[in-house]
C-alpha atoms as a PDB file:
ATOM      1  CA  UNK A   1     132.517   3.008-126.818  1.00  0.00           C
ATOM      2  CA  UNK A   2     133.855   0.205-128.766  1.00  0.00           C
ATOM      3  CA  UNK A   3     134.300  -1.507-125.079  1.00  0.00           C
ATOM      4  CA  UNK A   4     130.566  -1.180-124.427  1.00  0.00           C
ATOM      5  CA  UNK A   5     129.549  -1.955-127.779  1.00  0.00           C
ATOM      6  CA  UNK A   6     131.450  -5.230-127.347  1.00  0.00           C
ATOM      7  CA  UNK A   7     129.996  -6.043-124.260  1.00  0.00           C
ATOM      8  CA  UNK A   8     126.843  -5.896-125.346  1.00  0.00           C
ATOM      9  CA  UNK A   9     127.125  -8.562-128.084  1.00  0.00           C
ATOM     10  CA  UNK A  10     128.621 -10.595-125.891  1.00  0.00           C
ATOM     11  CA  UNK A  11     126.449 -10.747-122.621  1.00  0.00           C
ATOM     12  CA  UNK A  12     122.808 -10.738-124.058  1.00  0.00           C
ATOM     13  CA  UNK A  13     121.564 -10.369-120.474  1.00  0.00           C
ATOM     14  CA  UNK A  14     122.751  -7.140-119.957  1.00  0.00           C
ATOM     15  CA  UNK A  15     121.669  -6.040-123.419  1.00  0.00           C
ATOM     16  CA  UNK A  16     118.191  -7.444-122.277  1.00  0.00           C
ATOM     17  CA  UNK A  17     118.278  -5.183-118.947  1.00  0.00           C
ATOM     18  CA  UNK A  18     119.539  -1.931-120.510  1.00  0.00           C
ATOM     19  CA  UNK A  19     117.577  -1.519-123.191  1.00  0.00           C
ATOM     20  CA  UNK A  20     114.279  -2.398-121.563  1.00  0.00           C
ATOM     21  CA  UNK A  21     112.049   0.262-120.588  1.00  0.00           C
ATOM     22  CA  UNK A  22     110.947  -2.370-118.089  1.00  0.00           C
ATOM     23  CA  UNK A  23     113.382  -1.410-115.565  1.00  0.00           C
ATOM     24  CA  UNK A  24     113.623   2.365-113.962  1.00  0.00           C
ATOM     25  CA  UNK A  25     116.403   4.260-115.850  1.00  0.00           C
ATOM     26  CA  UNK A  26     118.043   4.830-112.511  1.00  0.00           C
ATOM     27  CA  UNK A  27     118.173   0.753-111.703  1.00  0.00           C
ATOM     28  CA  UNK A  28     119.779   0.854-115.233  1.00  0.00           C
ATOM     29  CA  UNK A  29     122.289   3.316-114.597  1.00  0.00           C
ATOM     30  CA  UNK A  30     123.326   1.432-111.405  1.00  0.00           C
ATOM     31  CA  UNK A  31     123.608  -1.684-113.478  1.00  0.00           C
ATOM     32  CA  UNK A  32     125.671  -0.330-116.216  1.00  0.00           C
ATOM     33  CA  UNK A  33     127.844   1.618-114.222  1.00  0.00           C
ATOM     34  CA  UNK A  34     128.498  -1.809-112.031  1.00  0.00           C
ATOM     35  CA  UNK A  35     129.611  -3.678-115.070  1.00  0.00           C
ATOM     36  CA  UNK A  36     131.434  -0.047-116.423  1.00  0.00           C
ATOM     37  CA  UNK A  37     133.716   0.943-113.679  1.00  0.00           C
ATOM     38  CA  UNK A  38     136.055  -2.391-113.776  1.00  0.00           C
ATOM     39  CA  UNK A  39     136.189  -1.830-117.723  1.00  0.00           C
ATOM     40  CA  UNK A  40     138.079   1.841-117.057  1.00  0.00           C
ATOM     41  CA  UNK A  41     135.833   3.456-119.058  1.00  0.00           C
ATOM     42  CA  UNK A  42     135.950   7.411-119.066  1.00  0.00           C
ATOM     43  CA  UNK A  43     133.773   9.337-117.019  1.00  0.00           C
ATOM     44  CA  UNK A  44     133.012  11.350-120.483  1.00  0.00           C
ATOM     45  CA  UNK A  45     131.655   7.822-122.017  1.00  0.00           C
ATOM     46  CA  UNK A  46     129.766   6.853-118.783  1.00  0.00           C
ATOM     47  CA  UNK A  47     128.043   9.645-118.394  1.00  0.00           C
ATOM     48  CA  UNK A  48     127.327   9.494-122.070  1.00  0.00           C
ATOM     49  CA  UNK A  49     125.593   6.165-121.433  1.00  0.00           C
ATOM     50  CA  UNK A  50     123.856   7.491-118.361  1.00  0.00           C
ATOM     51  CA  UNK A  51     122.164  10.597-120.530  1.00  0.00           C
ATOM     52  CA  UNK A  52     121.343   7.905-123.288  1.00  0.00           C
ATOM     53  CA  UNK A  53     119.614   5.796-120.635  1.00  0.00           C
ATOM     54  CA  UNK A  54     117.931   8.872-119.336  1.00  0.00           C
ATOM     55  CA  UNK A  55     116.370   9.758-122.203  1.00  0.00           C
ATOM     56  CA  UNK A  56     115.537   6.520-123.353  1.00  0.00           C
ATOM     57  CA  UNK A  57     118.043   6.742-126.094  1.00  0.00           C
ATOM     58  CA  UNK A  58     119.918   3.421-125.565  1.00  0.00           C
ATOM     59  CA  UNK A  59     118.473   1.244-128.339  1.00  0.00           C
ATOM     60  CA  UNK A  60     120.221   3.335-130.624  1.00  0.00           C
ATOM     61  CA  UNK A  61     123.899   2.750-128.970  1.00  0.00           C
ATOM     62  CA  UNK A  62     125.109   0.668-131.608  1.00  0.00           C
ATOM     63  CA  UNK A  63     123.788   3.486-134.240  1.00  0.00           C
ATOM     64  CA  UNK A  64     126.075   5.566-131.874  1.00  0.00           C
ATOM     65  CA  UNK A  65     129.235   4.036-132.619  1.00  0.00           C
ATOM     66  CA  UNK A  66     129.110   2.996-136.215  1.00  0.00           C
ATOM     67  CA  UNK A  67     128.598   7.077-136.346  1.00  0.00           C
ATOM     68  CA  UNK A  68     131.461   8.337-134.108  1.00  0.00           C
ATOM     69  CA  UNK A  69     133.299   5.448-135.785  1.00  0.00           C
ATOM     70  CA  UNK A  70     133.041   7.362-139.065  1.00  0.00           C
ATOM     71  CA  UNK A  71     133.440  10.548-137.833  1.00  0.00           C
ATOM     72  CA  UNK A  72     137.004   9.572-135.863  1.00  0.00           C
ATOM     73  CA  UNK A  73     137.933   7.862-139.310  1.00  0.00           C
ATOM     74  CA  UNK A  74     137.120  10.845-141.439  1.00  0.00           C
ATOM     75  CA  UNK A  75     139.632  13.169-138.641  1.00  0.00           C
ATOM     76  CA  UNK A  76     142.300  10.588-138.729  1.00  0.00           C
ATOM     77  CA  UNK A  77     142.479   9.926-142.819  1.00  0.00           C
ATOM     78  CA  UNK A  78     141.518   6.095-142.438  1.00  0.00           C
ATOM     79  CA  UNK A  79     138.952   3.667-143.983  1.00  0.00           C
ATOM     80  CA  UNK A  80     137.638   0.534-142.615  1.00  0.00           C
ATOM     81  CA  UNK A  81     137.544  -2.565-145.565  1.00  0.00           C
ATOM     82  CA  UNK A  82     136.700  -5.709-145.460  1.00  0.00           C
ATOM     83  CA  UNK A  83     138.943  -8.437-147.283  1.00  0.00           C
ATOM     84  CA  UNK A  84     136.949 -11.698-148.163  1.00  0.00           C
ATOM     85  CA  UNK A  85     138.522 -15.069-148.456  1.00  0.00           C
ATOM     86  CA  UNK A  86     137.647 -18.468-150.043  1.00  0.00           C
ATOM     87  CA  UNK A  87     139.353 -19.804-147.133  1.00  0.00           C
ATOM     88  CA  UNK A  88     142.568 -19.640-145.311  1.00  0.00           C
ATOM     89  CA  UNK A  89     144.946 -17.125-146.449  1.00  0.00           C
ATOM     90  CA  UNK A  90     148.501 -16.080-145.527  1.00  0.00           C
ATOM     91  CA  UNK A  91     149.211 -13.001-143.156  1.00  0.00           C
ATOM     92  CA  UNK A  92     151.982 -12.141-145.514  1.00  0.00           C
ATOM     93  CA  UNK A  93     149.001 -11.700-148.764  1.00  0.00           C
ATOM     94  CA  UNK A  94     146.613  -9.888-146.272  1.00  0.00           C
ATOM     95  CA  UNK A  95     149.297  -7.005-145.688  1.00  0.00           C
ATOM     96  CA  UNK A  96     150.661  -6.881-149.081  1.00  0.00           C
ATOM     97  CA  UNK A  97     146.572  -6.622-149.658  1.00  0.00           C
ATOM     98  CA  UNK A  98     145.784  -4.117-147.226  1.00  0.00           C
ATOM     99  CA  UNK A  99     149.324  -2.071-148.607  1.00  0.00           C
ATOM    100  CA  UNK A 100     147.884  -2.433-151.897  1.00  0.00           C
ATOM    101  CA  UNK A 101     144.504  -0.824-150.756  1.00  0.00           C
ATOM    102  CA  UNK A 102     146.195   2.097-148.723  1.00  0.00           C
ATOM    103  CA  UNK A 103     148.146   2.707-152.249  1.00  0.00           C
ATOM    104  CA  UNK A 104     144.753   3.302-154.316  1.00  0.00           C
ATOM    105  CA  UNK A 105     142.861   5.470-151.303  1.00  0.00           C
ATOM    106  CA  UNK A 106     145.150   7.317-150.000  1.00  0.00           C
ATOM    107  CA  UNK A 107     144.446   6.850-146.717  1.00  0.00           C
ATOM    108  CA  UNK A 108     145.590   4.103-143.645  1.00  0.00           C
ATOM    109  CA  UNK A 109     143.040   0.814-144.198  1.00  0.00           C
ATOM    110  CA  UNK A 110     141.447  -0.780-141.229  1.00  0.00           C
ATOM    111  CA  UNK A 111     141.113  -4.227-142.810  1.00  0.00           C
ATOM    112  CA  UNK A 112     139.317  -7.125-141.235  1.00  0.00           C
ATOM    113  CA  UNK A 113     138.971 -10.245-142.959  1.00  0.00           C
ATOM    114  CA  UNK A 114     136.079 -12.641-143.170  1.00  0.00           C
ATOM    115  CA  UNK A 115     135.677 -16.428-144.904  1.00  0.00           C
ATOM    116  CA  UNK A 116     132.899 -17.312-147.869  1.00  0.00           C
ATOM    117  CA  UNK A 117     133.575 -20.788-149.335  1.00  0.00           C
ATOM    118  CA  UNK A 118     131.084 -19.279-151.994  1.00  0.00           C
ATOM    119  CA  UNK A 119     134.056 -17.880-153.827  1.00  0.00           C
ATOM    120  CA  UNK A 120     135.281 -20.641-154.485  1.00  0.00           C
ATOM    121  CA  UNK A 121     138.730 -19.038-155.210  1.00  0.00           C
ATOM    122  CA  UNK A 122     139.984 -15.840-155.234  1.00  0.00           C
ATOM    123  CA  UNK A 123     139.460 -12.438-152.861  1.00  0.00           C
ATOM    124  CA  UNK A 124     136.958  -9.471-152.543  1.00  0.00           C
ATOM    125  CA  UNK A 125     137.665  -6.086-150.888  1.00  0.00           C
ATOM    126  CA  UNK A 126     134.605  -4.004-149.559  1.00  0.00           C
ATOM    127  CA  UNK A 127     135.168  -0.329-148.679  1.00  0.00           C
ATOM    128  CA  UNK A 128     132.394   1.476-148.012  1.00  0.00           C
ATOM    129  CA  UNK A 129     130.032   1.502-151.476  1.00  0.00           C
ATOM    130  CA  UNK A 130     133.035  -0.090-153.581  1.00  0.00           C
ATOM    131  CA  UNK A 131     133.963  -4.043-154.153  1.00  0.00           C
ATOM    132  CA  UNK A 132     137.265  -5.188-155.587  1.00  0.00           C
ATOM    133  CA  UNK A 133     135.830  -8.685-157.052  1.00  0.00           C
ATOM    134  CA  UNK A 134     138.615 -11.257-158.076  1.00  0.00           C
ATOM    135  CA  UNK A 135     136.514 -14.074-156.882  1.00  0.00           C
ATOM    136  CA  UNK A 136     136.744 -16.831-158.959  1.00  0.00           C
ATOM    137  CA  UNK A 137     133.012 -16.944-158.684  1.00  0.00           C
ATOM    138  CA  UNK A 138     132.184 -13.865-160.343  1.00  0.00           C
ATOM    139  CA  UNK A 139     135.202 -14.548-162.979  1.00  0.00           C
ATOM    140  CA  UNK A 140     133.244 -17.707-163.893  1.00  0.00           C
ATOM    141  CA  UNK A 141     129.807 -16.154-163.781  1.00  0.00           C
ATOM    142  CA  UNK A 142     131.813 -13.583-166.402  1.00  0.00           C
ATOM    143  CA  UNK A 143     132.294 -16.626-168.884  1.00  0.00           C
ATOM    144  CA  UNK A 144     129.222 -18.282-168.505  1.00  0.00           C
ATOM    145  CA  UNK A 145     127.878 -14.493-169.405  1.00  0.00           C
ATOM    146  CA  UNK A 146     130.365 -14.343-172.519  1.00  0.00           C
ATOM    147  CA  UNK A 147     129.089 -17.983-173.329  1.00  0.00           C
ATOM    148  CA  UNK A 148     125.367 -16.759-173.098  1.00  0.00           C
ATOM    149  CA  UNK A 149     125.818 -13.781-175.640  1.00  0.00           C
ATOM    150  CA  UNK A 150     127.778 -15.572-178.184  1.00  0.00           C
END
């Protein structure tokens, strides 16, 4: 599913075609399974595709995924995070990051990591609801707080 998924954000065309009740589900079908059957896909996740098509469903595929993405996470004890950067940073801090993150939940950390030059300095970790902020942004936005009161 994450094959499809990624297809879709890449080729906006198809997007276009599949998700527009314009075209006859079964023209639709034909097209996806075209682009589907060089991919390997399962018939289980084809036919899936086919029955969301049917039923007019397919505008909610990416809804789809982020869901059986959480589900397969819950099964397999995992957690997806994000790690934020100021910039560039070493793949030797990322793992002793994402180590340090499978330490405090328990569980194996997806971790993909993004750039904001907004921090300034510093990382934040995301998971789910919860930030780790040791931005140097928000530590400076702590002082000028402190400064504020006093």
């Amino acid at each position: 599913m994450e094959t499809i998924a990624d297809l879709l954000k890449e080729n906006r065309e198809l997007k276009a075609v599949l998700f527009s009740a314009a075209y006859p589900a079964a023209t639709r079908k034909d097209i996806f399974r075209a682009v589907a059957e060089p991919s390997g896909l399962s018939p289980s996740t084809v036919s899936f595709i086919d029955l969301l098509i049917a039923r007019e469903r397919i505008d909610h595929f990416i809804e789809v995924v982020k869901s059986y993405e959480s589900l397969s996470d819950a099964v397999a004890n995992r957690v997806r995070a994000t790690l934020i950067t100021a910039g560039d940073i070493s793949p030797a801090l990322v793992q002793s990051i994402k180590s340090q993150l499978e330490a405090s939940t328990g569980k194996e950390v997806i971790l993909s990591v993004e750039e904001d030059r907004s921090l300034i300095g510093g990382v934040m970790a995301k998971i789910g609801n919860v930030v780790y902020d040791g931005s140097l942004r928000t530590q400076l936005l702590k002082v000028k707080e402190n400064l504020y009161k006093e």
